[in-house]
C-alpha atoms as a PDB file:
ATOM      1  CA  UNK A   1       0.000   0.000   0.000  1.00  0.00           C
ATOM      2  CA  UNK A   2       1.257   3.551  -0.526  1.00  0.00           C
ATOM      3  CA  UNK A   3       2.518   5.663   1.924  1.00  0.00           C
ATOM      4  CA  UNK A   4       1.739   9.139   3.861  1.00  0.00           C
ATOM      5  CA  UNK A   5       4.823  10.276   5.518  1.00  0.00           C
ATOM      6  CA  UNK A   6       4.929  12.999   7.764  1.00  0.00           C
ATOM      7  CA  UNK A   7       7.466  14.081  10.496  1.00  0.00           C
ATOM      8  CA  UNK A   8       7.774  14.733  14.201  1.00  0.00           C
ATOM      9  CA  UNK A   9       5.456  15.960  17.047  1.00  0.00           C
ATOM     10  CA  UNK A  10       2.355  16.276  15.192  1.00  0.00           C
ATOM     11  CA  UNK A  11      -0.433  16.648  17.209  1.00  0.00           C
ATOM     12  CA  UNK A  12      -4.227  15.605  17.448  1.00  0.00           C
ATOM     13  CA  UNK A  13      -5.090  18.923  16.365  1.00  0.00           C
ATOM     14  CA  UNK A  14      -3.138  18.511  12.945  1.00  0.00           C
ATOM     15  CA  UNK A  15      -4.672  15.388  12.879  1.00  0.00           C
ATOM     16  CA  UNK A  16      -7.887  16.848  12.698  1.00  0.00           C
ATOM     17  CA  UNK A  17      -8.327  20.330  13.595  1.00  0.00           C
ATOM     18  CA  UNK A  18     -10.710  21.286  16.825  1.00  0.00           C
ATOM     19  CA  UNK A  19     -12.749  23.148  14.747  1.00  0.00           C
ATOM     20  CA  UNK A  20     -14.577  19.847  13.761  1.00  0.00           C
ATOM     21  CA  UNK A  21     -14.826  18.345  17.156  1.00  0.00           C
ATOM     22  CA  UNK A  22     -18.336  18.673  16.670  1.00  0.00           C
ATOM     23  CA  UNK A  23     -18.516  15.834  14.202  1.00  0.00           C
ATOM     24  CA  UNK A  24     -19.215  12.537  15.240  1.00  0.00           C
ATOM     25  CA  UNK A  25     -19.680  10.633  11.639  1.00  0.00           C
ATOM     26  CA  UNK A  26     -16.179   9.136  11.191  1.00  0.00           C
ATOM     27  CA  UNK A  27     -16.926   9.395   7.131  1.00  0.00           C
ATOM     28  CA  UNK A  28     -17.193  13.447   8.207  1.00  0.00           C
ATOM     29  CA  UNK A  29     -14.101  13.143  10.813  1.00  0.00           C
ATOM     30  CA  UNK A  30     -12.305  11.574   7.369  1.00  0.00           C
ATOM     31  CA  UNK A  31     -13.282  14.344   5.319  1.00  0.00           C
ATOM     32  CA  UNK A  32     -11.248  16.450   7.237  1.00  0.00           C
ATOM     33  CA  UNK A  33      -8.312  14.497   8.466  1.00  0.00           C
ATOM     34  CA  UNK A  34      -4.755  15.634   8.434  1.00  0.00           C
ATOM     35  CA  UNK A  35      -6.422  18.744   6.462  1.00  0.00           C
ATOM     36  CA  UNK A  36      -4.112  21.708   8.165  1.00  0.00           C
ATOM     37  CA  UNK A  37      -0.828  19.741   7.522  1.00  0.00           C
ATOM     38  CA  UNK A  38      -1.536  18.282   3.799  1.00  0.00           C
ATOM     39  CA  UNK A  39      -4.691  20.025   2.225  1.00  0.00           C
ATOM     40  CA  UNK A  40      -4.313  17.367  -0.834  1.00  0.00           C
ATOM     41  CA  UNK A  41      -4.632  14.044   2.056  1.00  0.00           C
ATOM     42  CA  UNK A  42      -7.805  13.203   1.717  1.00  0.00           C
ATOM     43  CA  UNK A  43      -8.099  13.662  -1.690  1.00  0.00           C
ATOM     44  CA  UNK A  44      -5.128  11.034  -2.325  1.00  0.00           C
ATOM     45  CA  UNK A  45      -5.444   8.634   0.147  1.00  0.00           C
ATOM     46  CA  UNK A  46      -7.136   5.455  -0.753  1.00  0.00           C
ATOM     47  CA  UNK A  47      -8.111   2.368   1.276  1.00  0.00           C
ATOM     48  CA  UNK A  48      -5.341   0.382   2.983  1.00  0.00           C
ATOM     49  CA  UNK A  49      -2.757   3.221   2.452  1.00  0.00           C
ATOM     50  CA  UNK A  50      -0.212   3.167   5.293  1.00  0.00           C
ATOM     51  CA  UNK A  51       0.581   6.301   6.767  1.00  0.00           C
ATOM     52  CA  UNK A  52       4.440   6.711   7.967  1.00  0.00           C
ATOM     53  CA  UNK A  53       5.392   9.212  10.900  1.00  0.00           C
ATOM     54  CA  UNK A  54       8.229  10.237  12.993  1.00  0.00           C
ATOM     55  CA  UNK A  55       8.167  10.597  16.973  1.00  0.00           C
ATOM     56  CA  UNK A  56       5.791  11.493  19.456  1.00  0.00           C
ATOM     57  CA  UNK A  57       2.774  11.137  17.041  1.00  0.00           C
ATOM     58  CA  UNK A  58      -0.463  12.207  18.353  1.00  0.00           C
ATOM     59  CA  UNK A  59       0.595  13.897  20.975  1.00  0.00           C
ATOM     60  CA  UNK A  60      -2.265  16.432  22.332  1.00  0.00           C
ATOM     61  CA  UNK A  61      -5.901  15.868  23.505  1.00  0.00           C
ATOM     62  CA  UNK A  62      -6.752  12.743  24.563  1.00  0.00           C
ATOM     63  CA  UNK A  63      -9.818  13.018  22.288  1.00  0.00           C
ATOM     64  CA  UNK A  64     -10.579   9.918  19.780  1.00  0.00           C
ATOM     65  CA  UNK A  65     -11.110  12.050  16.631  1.00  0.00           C
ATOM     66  CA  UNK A  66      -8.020  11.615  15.841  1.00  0.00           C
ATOM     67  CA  UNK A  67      -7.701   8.043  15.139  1.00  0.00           C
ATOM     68  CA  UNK A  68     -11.097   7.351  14.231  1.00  0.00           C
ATOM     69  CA  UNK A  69     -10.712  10.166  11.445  1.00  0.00           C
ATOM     70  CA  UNK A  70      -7.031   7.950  10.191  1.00  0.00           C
ATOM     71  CA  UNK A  71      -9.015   4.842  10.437  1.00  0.00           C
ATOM     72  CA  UNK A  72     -11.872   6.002   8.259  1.00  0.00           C
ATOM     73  CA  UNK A  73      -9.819   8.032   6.159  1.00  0.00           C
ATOM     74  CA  UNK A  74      -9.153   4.702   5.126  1.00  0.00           C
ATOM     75  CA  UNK A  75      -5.405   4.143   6.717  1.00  0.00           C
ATOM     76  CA  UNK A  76      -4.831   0.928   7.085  1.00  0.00           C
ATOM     77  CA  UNK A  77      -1.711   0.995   9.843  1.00  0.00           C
ATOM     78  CA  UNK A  78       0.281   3.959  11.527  1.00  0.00           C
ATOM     79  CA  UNK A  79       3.735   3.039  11.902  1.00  0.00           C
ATOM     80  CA  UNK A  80       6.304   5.696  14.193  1.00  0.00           C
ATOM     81  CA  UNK A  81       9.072   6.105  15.453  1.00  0.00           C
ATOM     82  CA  UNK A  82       6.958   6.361  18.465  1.00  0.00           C
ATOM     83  CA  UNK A  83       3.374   7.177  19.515  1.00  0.00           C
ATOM     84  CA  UNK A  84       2.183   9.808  22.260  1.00  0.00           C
ATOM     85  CA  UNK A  85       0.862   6.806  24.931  1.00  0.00           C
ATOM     86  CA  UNK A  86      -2.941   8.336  25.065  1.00  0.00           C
ATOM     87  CA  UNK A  87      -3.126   8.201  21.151  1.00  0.00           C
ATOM     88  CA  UNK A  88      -1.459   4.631  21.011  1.00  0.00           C
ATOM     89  CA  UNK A  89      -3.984   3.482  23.228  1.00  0.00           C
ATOM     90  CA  UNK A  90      -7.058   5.223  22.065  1.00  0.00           C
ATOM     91  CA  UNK A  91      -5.855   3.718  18.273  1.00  0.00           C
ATOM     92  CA  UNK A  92      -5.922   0.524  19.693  1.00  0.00           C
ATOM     93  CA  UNK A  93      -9.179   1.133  21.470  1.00  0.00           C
ATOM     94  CA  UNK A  94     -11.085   1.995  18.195  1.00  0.00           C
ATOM     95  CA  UNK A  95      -9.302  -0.892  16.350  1.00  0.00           C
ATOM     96  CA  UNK A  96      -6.640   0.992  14.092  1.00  0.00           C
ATOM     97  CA  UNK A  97      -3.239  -1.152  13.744  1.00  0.00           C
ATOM     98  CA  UNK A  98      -0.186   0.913  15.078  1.00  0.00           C
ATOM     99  CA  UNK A  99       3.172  -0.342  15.248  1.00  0.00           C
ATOM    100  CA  UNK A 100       6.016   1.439  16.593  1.00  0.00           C
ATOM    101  CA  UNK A 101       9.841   0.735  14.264  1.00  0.00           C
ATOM    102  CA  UNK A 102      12.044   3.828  14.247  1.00  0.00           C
ATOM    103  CA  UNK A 103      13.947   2.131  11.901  1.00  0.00           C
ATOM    104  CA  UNK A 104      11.250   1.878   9.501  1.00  0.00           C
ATOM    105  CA  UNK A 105      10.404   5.457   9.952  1.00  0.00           C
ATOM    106  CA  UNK A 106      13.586   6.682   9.602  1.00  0.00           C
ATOM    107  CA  UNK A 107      14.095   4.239   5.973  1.00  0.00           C
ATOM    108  CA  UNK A 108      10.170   4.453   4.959  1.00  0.00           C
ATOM    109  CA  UNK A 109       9.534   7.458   1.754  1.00  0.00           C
ATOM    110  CA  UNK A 110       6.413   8.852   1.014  1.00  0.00           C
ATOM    111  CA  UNK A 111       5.109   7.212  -1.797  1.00  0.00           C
ATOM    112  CA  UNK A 112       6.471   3.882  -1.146  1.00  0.00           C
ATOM    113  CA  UNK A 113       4.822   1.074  -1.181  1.00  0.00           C
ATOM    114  CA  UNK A 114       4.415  -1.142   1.959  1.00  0.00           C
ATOM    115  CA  UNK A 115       3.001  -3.850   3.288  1.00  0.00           C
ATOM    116  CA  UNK A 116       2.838  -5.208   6.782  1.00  0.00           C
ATOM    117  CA  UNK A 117       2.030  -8.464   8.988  1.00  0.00           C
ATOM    118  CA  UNK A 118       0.645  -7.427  12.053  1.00  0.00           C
ATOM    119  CA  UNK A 119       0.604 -11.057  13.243  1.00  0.00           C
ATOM    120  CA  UNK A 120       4.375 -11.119  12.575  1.00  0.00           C
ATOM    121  CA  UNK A 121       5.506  -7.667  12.768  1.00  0.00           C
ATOM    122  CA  UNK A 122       7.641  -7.603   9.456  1.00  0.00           C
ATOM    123  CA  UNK A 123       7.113  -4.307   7.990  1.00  0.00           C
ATOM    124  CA  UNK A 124       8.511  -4.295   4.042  1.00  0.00           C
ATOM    125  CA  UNK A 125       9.106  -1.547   1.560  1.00  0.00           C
ATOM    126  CA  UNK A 126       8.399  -3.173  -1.279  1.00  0.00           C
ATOM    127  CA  UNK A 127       9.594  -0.113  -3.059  1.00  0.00           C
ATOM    128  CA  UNK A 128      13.321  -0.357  -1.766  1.00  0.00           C
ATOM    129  CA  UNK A 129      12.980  -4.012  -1.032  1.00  0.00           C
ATOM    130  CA  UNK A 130      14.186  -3.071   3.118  1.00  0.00           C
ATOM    131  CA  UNK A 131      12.858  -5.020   5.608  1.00  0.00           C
ATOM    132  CA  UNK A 132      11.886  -4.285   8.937  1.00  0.00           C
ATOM    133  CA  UNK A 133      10.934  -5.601  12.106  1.00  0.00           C
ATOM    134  CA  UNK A 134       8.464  -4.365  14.901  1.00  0.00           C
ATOM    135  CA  UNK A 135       7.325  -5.537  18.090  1.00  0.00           C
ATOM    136  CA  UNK A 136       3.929  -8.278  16.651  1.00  0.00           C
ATOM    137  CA  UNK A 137       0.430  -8.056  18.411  1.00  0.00           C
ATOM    138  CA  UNK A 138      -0.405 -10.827  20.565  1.00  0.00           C
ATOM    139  CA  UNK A 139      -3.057 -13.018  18.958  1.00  0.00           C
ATOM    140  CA  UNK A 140      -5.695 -11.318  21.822  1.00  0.00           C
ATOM    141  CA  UNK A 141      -4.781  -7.970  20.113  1.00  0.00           C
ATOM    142  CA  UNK A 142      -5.142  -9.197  16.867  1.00  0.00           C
ATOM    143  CA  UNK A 143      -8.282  -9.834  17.605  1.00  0.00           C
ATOM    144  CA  UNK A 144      -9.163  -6.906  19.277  1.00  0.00           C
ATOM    145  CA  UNK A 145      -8.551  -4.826  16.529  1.00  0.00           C
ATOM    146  CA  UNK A 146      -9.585  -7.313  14.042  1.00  0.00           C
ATOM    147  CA  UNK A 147     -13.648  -6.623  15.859  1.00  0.00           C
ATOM    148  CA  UNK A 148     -12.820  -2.863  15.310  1.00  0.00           C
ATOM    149  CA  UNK A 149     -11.705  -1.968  18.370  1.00  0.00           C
ATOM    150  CA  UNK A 150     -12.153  -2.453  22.520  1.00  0.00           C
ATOM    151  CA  UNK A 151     -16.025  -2.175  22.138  1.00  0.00           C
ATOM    152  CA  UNK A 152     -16.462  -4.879  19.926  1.00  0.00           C
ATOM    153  CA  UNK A 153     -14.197  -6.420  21.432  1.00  0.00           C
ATOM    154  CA  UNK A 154     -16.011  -6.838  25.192  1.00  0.00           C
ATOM    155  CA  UNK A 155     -19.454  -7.816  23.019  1.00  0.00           C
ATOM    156  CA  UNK A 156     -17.743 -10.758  21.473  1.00  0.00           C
ATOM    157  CA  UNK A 157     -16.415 -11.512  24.734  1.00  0.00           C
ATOM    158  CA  UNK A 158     -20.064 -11.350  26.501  1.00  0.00           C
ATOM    159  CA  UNK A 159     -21.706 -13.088  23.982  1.00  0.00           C
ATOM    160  CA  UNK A 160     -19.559 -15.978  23.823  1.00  0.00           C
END
């Protein structure tokens, strides 16, 4: 999939500006996601597109707008060099795949093309032909985020 690559310290309010914290459709959230950093995003991004980011990313609110706005932007995984902890776990908590590899990061260009295992971890630029390797979800978070996120999640886990 193709890749978004941005830089360091970028906030939730990049991510999607406060002035739309009144929205609550995550189609709408998408329509406006990553809009004061890259005008042209959401016109260019396409389903399962990987977006690439340095350190600290989502740093901020601890509001979910932000990752539910990557997620239905149609992002299919966030990989950093490392995550704000509030956005890593709200991410998680909606269901969107984030895997921190500063080395992948660091090597990753915008426009490559990448695809990654989550059950594994390996990360590969199939552009450059680089391999990388993150930390892999346990199978539990697999799941998890497989459901969509920690809601789902809890109603498989009652109904079963």
């Amino acid at each position: 999939m193709k890749v978004f690559k941005y830089g360091d310290n970028i906030d939730t309010d990049v991510i999607l500006p406060a002035r739309h914290l009144s929205l609550t459709d995550p189609a709408a959230l998408a329509a406006h996601c990553m809009e004061d950093l890259d005008a042209t995003f959401v016109s260019r991004v396409e389903a399962g597109d990987i977006l690439v980011v340095g350190s600290n990313f989502g740093c901020g609110s601890s509001r979910e707008h932000a990752p539910i706005a990557i997620k239905a932007s149609g992002i299919s995984c966030v990989i950093a060099k490392s995550f704000a902890r509030i956005f890593y776990r709200n991410a998680l908590n909606i269901g969107l795949p984030i895997l921190e590899c500063p080395e992948a990061a660091a090597a990753i260009s915008n426009n490559d093309r990448v695809t990654v295992n989550l059950e594994t971890g390996v990360i590969r630029d199939e552009t450059t032909g680089a391999v990388f390797q993150a930390a892999p979800f346990p199978p539990f978070m697999r799941n998890l985020i497989a459901l969509g996120g920690l809601v789902e999640y809890a109603r498989s886990k009652k109904q079963a």
